[in-house]
N, C-alpha and C. Protein backbone atom coordinates (compact mmCIF):
# COMPACT_ATOMS: atom_id res chain seq x y z
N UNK A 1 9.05 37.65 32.76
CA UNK A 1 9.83 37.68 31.53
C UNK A 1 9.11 36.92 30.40
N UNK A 2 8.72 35.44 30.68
CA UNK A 2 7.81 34.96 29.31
C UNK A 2 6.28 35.48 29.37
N UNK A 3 5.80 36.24 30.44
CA UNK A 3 4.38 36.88 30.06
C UNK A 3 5.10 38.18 28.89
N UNK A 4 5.78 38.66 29.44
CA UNK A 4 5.97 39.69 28.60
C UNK A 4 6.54 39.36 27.34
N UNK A 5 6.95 38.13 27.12
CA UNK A 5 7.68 37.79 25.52
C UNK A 5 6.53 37.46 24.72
N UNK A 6 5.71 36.76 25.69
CA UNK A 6 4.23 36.24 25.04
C UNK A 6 3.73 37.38 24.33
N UNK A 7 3.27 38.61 24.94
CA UNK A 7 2.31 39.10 24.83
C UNK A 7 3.46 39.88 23.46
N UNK A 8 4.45 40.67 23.33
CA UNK A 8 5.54 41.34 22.63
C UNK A 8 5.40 40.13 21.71
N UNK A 9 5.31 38.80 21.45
CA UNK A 9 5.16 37.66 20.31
C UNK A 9 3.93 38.11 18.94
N UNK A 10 2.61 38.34 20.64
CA UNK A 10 1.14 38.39 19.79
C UNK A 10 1.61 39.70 18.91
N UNK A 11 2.12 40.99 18.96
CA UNK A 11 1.93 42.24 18.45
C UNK A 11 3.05 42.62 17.76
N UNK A 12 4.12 42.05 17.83
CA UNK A 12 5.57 42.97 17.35
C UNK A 12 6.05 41.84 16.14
N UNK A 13 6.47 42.26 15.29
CA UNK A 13 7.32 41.40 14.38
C UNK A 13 8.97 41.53 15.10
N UNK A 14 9.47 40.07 14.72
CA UNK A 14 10.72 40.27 15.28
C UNK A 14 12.14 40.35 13.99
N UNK A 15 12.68 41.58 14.32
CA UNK A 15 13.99 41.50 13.33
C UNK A 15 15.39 41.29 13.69
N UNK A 16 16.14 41.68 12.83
CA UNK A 16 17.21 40.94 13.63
C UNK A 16 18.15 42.05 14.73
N UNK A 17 17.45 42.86 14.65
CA UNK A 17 18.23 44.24 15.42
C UNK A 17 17.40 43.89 17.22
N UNK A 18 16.42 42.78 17.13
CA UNK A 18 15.50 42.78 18.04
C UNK A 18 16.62 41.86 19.32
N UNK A 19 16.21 42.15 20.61
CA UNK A 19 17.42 41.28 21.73
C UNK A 19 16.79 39.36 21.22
N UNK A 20 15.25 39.48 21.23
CA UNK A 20 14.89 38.08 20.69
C UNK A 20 16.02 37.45 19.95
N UNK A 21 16.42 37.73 18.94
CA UNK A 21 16.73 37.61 17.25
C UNK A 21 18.27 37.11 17.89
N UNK A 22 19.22 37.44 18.92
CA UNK A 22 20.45 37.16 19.95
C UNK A 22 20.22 35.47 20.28
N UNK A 23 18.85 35.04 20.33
CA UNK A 23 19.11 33.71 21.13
C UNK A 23 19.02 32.70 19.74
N UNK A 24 18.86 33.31 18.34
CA UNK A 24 19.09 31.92 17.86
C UNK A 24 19.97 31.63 17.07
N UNK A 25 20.65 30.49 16.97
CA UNK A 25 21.99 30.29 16.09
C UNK A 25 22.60 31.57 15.00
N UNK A 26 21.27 31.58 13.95
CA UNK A 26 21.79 32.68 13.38
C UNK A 26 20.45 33.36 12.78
N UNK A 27 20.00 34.57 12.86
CA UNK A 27 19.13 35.45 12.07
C UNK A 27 19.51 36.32 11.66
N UNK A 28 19.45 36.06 10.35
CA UNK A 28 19.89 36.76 9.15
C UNK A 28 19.52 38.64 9.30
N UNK A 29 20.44 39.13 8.38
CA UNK A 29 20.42 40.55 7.73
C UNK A 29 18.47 40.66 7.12
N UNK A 30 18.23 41.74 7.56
CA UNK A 30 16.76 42.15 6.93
C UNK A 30 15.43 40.26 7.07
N UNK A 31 16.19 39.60 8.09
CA UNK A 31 15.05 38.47 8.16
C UNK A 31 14.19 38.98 9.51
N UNK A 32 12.58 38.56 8.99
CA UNK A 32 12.09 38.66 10.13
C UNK A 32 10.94 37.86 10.33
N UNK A 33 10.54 37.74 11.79
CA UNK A 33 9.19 36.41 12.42
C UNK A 33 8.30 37.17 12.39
N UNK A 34 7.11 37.74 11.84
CA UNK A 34 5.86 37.92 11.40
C UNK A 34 5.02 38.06 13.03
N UNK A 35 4.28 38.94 12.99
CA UNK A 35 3.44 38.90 14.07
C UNK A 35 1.82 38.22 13.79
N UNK A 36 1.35 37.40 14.97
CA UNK A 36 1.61 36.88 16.24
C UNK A 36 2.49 35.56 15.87
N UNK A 37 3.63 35.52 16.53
CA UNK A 37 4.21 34.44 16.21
C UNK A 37 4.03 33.05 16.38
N UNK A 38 4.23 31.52 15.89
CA UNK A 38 3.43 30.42 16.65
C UNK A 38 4.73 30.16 17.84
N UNK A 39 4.47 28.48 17.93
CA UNK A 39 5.41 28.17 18.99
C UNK A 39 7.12 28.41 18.56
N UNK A 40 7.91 28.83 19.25
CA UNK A 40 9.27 28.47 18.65
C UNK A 40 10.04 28.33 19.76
N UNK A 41 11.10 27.38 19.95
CA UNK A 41 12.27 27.33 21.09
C UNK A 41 13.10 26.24 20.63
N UNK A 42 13.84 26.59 22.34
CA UNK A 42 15.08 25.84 21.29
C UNK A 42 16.31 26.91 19.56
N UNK A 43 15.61 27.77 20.28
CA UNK A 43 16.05 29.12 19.29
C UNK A 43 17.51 28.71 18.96
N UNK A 44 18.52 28.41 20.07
CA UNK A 44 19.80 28.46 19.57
C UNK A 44 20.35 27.10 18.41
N UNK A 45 19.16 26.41 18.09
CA UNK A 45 19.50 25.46 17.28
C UNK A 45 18.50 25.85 16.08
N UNK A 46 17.86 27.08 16.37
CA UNK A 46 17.25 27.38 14.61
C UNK A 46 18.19 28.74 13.79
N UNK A 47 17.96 28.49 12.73
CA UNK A 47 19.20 29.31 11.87
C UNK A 47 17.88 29.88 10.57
N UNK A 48 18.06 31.37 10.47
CA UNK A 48 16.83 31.79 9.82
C UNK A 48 17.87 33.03 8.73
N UNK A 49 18.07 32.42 7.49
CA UNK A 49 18.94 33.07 6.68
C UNK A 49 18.61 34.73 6.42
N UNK A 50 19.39 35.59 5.56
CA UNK A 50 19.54 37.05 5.21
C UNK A 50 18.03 37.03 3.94
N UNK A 51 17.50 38.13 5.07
CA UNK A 51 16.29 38.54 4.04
C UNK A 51 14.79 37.72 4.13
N UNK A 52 14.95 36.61 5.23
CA UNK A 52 13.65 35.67 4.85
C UNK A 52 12.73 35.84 5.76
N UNK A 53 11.67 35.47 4.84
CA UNK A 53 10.18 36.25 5.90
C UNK A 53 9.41 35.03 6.55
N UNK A 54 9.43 34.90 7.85
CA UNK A 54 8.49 33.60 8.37
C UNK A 54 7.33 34.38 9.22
N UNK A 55 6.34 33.68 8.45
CA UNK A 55 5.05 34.25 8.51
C UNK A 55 4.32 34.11 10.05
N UNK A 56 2.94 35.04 9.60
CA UNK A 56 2.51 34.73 11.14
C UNK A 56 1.94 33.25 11.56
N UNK A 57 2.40 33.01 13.08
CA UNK A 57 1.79 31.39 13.32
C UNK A 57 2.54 30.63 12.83
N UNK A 58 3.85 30.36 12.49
CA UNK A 58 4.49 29.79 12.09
C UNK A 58 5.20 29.00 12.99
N UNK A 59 5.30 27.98 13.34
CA UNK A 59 5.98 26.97 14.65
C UNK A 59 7.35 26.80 14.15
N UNK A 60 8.39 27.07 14.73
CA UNK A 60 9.69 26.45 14.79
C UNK A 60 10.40 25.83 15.99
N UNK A 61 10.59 24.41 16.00
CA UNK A 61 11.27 23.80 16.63
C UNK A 61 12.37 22.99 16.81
N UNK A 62 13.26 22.46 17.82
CA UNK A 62 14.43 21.67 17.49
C UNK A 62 14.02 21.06 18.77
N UNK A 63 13.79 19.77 18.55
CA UNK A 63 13.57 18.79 19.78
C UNK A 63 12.13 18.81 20.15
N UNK A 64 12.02 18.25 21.80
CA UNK A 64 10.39 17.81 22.61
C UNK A 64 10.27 19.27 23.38
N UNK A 65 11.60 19.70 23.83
CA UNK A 65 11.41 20.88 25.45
C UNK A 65 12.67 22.06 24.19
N UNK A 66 11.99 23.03 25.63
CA UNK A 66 12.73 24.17 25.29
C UNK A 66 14.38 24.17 25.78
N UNK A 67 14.32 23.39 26.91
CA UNK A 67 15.92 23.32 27.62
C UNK A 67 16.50 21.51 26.75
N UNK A 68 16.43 21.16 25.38
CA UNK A 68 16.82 19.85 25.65
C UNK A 68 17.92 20.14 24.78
N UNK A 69 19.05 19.43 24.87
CA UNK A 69 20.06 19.55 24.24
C UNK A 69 20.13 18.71 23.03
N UNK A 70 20.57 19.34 21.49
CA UNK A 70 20.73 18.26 20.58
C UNK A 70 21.92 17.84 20.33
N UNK A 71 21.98 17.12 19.13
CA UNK A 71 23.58 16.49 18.83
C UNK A 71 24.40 17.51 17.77
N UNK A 72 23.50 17.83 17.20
CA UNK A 72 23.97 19.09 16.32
C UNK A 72 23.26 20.12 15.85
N UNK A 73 23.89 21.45 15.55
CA UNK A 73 23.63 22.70 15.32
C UNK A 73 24.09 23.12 14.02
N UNK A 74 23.10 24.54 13.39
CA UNK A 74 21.49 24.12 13.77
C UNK A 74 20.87 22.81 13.67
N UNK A 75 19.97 22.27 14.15
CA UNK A 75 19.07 21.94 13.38
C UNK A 75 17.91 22.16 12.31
N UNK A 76 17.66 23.14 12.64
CA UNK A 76 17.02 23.60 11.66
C UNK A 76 17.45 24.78 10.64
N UNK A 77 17.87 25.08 9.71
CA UNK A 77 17.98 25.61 8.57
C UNK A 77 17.52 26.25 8.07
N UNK A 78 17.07 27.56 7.51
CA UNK A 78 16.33 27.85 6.51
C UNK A 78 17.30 29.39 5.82
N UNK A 79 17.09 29.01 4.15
CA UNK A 79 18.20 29.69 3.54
C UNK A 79 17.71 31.46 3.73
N UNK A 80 18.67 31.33 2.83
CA UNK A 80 18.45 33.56 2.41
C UNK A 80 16.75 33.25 1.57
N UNK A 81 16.49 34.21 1.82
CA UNK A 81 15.48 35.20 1.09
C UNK A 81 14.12 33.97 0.45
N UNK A 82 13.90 33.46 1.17
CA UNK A 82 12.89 32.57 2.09
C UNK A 82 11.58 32.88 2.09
N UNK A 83 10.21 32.00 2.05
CA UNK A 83 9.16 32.88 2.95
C UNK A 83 8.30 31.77 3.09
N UNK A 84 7.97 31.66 4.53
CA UNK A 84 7.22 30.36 5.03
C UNK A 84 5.90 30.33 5.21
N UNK A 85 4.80 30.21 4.77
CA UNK A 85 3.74 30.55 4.56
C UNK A 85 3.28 30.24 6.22
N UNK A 86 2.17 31.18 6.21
CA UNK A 86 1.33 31.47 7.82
C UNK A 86 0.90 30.17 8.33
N UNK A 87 1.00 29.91 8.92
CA UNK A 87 0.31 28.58 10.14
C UNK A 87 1.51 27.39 9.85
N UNK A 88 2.56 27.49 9.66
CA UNK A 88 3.57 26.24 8.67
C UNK A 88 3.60 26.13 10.12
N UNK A 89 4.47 24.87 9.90
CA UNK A 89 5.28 23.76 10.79
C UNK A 89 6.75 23.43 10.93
N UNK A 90 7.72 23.57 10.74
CA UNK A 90 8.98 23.18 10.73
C UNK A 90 9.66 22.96 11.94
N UNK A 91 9.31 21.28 12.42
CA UNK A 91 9.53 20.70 13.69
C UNK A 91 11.10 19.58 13.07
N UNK A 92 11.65 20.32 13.49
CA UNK A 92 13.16 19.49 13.57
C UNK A 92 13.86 18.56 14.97
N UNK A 93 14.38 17.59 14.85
CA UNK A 93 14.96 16.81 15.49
C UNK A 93 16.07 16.30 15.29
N UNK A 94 16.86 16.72 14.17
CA UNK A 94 17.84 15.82 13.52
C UNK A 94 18.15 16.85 12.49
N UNK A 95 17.87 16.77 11.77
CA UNK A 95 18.58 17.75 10.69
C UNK A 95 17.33 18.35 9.48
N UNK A 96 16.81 19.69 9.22
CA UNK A 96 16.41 19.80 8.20
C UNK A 96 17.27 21.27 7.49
N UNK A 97 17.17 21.01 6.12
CA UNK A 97 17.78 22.14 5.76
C UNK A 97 16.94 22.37 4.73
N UNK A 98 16.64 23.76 4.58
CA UNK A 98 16.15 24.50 3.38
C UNK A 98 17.50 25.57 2.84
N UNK A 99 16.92 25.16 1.13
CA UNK A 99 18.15 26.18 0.47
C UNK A 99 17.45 27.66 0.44
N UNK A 100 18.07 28.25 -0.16
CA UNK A 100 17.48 29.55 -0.64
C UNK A 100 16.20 29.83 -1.53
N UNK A 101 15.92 31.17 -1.43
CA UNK A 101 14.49 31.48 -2.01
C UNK A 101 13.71 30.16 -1.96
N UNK A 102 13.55 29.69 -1.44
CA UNK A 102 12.13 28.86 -1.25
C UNK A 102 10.94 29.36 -1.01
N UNK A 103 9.81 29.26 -1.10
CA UNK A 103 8.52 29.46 -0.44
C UNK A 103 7.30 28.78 -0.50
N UNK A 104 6.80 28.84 0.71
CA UNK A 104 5.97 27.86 0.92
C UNK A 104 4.17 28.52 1.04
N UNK A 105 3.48 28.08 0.60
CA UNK A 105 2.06 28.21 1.43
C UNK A 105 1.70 28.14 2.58
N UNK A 106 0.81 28.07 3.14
CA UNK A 106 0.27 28.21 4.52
C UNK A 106 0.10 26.58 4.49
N UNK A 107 0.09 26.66 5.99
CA UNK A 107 0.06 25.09 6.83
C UNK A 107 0.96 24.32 6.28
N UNK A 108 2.42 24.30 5.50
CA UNK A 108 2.79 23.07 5.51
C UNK A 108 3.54 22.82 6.44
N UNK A 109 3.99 21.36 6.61
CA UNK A 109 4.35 20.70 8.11
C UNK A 109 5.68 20.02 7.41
N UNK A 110 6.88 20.31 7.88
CA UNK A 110 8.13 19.79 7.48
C UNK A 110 8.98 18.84 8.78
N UNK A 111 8.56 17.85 8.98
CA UNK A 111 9.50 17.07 10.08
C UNK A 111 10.48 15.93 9.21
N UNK A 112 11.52 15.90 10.52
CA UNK A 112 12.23 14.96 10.28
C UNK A 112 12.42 13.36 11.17
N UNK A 113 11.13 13.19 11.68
CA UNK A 113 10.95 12.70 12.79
C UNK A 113 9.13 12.12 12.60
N UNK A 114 9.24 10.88 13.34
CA UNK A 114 8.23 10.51 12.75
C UNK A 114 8.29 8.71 13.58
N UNK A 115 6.55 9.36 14.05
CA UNK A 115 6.80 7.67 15.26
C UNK A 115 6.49 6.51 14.36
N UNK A 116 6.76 5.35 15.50
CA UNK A 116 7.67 4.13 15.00
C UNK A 116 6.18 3.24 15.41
N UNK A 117 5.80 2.23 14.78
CA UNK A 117 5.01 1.39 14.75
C UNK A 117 5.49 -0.48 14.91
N UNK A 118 6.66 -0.85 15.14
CA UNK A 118 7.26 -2.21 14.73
C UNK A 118 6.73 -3.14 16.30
N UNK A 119 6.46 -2.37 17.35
CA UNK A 119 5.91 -3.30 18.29
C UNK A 119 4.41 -3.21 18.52
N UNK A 120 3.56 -3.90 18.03
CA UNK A 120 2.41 -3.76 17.44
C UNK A 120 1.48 -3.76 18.80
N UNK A 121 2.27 -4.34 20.20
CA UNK A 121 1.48 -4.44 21.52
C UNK A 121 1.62 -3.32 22.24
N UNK A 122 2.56 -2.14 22.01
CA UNK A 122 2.69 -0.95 23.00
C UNK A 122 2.30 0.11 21.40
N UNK A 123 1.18 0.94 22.48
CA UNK A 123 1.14 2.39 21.91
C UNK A 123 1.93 2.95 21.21
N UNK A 124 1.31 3.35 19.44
CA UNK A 124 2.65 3.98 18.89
C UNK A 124 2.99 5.13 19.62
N UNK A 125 2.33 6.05 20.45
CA UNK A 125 3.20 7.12 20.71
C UNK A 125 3.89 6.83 22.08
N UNK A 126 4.34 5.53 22.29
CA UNK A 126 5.78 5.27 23.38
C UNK A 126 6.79 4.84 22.84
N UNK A 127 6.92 4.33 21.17
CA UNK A 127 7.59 3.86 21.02
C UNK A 127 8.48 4.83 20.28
N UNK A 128 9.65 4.12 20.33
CA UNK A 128 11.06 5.19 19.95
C UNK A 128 10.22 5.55 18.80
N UNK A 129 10.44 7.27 18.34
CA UNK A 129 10.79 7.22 16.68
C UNK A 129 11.97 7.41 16.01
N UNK A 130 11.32 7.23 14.59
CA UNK A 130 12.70 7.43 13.85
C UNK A 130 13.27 8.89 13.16
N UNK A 131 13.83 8.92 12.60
CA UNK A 131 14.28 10.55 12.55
C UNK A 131 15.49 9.93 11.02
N UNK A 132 14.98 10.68 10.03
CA UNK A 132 16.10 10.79 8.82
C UNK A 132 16.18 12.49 8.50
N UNK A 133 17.04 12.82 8.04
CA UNK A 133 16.92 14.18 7.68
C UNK A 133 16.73 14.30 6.58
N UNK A 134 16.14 16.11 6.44
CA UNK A 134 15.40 16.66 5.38
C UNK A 134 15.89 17.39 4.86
N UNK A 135 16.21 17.31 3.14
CA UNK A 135 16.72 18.45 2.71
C UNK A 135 16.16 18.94 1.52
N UNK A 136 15.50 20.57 1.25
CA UNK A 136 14.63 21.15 0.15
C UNK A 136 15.26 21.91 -0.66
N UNK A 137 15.77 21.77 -2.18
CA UNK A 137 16.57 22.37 -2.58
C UNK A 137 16.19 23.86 -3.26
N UNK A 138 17.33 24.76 -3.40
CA UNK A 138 16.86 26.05 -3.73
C UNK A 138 15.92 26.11 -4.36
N UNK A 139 15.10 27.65 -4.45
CA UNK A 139 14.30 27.86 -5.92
C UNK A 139 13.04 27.07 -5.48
N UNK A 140 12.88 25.82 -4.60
CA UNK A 140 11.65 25.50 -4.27
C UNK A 140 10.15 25.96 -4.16
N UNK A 141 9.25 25.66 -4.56
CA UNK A 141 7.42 25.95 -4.34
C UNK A 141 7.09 24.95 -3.60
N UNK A 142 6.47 25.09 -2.12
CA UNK A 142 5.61 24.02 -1.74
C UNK A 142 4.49 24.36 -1.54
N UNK A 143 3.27 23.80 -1.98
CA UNK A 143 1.84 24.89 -2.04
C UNK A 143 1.52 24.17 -0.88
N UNK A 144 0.28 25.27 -0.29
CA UNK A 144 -0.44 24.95 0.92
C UNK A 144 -0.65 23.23 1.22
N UNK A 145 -0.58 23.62 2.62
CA UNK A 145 -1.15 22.17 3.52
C UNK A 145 0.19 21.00 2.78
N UNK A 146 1.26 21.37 2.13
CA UNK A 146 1.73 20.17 2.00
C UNK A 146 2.24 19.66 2.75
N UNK A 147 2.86 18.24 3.25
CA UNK A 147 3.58 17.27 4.31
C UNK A 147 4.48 16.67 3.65
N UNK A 148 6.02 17.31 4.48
CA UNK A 148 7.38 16.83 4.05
C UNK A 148 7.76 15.99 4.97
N UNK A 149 7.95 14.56 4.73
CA UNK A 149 8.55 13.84 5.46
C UNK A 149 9.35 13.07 6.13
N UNK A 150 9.88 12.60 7.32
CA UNK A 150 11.10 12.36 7.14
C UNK A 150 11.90 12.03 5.92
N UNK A 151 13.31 12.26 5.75
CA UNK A 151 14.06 11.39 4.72
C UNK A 151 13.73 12.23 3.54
N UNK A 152 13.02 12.77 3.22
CA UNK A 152 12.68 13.91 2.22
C UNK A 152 14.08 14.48 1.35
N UNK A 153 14.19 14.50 0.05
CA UNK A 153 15.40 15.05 -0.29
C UNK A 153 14.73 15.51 -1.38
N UNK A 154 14.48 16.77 -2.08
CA UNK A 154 14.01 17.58 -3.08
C UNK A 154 14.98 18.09 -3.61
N UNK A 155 15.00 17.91 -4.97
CA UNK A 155 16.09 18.86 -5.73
C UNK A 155 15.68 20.73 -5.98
N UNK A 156 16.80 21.05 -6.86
CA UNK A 156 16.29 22.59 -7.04
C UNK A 156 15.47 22.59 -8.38
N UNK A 157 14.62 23.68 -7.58
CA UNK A 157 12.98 24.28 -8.54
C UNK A 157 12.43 23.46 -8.87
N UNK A 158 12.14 22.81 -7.39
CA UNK A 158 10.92 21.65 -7.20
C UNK A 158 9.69 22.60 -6.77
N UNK A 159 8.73 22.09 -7.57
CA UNK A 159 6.90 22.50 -7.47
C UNK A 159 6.47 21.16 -6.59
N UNK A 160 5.55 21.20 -5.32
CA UNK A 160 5.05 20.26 -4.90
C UNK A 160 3.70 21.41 -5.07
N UNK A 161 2.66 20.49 -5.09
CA UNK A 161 1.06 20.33 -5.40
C UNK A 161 0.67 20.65 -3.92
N UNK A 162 -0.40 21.22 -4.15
CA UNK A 162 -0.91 21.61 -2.32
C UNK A 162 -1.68 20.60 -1.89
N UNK A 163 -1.46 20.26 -0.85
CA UNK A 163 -2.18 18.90 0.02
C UNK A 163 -1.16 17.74 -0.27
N UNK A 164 -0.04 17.59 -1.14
CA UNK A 164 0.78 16.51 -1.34
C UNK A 164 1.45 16.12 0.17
N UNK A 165 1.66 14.71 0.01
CA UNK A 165 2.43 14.23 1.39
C UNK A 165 3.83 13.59 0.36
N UNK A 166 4.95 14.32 1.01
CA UNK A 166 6.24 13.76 -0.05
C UNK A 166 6.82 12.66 0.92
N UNK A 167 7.68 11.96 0.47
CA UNK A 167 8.42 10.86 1.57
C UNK A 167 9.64 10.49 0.41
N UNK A 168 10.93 10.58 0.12
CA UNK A 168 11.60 9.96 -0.98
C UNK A 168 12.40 11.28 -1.33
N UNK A 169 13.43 10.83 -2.17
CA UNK A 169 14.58 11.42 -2.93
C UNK A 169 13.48 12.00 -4.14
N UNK A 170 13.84 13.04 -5.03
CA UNK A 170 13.27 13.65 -6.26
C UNK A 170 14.14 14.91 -6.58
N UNK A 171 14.55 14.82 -8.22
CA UNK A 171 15.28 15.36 -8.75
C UNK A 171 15.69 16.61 -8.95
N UNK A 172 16.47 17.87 -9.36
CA UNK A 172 15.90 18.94 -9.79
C UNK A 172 14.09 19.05 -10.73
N UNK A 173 13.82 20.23 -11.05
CA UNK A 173 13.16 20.65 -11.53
C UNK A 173 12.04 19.54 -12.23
N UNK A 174 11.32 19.10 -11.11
CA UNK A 174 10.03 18.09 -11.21
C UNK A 174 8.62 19.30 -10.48
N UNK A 175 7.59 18.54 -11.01
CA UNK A 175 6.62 18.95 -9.81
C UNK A 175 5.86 17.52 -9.81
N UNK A 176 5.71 17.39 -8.72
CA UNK A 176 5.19 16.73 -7.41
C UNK A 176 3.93 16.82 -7.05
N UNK A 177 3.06 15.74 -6.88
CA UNK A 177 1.80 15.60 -6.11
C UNK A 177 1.38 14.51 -5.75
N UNK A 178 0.01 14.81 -5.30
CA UNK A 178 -0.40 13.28 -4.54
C UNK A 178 0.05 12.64 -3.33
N UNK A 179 -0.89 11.70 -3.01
CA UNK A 179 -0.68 11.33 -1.59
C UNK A 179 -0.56 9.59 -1.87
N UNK A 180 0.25 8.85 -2.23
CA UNK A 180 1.97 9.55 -1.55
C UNK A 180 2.42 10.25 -2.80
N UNK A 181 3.23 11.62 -2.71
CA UNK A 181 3.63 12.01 -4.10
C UNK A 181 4.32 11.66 -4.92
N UNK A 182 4.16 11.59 -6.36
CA UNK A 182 4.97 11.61 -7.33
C UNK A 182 5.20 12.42 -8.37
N UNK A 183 6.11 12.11 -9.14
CA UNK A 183 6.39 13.22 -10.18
C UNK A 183 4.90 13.27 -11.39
N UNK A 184 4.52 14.20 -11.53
CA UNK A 184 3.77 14.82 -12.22
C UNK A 184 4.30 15.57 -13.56
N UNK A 185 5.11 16.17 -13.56
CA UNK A 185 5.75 16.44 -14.41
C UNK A 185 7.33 16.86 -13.86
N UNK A 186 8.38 16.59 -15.33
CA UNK A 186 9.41 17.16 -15.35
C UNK A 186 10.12 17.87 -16.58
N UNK A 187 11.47 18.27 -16.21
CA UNK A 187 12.26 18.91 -17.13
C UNK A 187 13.26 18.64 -17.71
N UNK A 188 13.41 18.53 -19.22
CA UNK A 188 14.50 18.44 -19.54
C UNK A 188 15.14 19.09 -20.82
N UNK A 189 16.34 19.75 -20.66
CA UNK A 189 16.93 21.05 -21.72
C UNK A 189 16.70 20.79 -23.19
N UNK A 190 16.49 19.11 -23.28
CA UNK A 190 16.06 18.80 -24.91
C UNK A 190 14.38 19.17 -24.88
N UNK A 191 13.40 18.59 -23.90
CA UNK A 191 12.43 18.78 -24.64
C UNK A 191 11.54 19.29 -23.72
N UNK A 192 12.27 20.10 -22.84
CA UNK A 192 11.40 21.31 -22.08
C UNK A 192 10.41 20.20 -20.88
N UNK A 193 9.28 21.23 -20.54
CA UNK A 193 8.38 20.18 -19.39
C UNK A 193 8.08 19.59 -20.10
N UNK A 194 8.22 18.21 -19.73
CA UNK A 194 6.63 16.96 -20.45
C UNK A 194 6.08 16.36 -18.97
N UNK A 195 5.35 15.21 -19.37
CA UNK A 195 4.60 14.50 -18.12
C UNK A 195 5.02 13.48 -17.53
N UNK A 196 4.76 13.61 -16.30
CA UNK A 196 5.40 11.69 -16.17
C UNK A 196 6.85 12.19 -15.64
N UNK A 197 7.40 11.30 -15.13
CA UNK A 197 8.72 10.96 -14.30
C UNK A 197 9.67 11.20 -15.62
N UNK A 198 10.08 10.82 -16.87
CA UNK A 198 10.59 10.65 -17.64
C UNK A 198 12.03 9.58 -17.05
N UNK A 199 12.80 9.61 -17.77
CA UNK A 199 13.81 8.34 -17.40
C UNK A 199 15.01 9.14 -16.48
């Protein structure tokens, strides 16, 4: 049964008329997973809105294993009419939500989860991590290779810069860059885009 899902992954796009498209929380009207698909499980805690296109190689997850149980459903989110650029990441543990029409470039990596460094004598990767949730508001651009990170809260018809690493709250209609990012420019109904964060 998983040789044959494997191999039906590498060649078939999946829609929602597909038996696949049954195991996860919810897949949307006219949404579909792009062929060859990347890793995804944990299906019944991902939710893939009406109309949205997740590209090929695209990883979706909720948790470490495919059988682990979370605290809440979905975890992962993603609105109507959507499109996740090829090789992305969207590894959930806790909560991420994307609004509508968003789209992203290739490779970006969206977690909500993120290891813990405070005991400086054991290996960071034994130690607990932490986990805040993520939320990207409608109308969103995230250009290639960007990194959303825990605690992440983006307003609507946010531009992030490609290669940006975000971490922080940010308003409607800013764009975003840099590592760590900041506002680059924003908007406002008196005096249109200018530069800079404004007040």
């Amino acid at each position: 049964m998983r040789a044959s899902r494997r191999f039906l992954n590498e060649v078939a796009t999946v829609g929602p008329d597909d038996p696949y498209a049954r195991q996860f929380h919810y897949f949307g009207s006219r949404a579909a997973l792009m062929a060859p698909q990347g890793v995804i499980y944990n299906e019944r805690y991902l939710s893939i809105g009406d109309e949205t296109l997740i590209g090929p190689n695209v990883c979706l997850t909720a948790g470490i294993s495919a059988d682990q149980t979370m605290l809440s459903t979905p975890v992962v989110s993603i609105g109507r009419k959507c499109i996740i650029g090829r090789g992305s990441h969207i590894i959930g543990h806790w909560s991420i939500q994307l609004g509508d029409e968003i789209q992203t470039g290739p490779y970006v990596y969206i977690t909500d989860q993120n290891h813990s460094y405070s005991d400086p004598d054991e290996p960071v990767g034994w130690q607990t991590p932490t986990e805040a949730a993520v939320r990207i508001g409608s109308g969103s651009w995230l250009g290639a290779n960007v990194v959303i990170l825990p605690g992440t809260i983006l307003g609507r018809n946010t531009v992030v810069a490609a290669g940006a690493v975000v971490r922080g709250e940010f308003p409607d209609h800013v764009v975003l860059g840099g590592v760590p990012a900041r506002v680059l420019r924003h908007y406002s109904p008196e005096g249109g885009w200018q530069s800079g964060a404004g007040e």
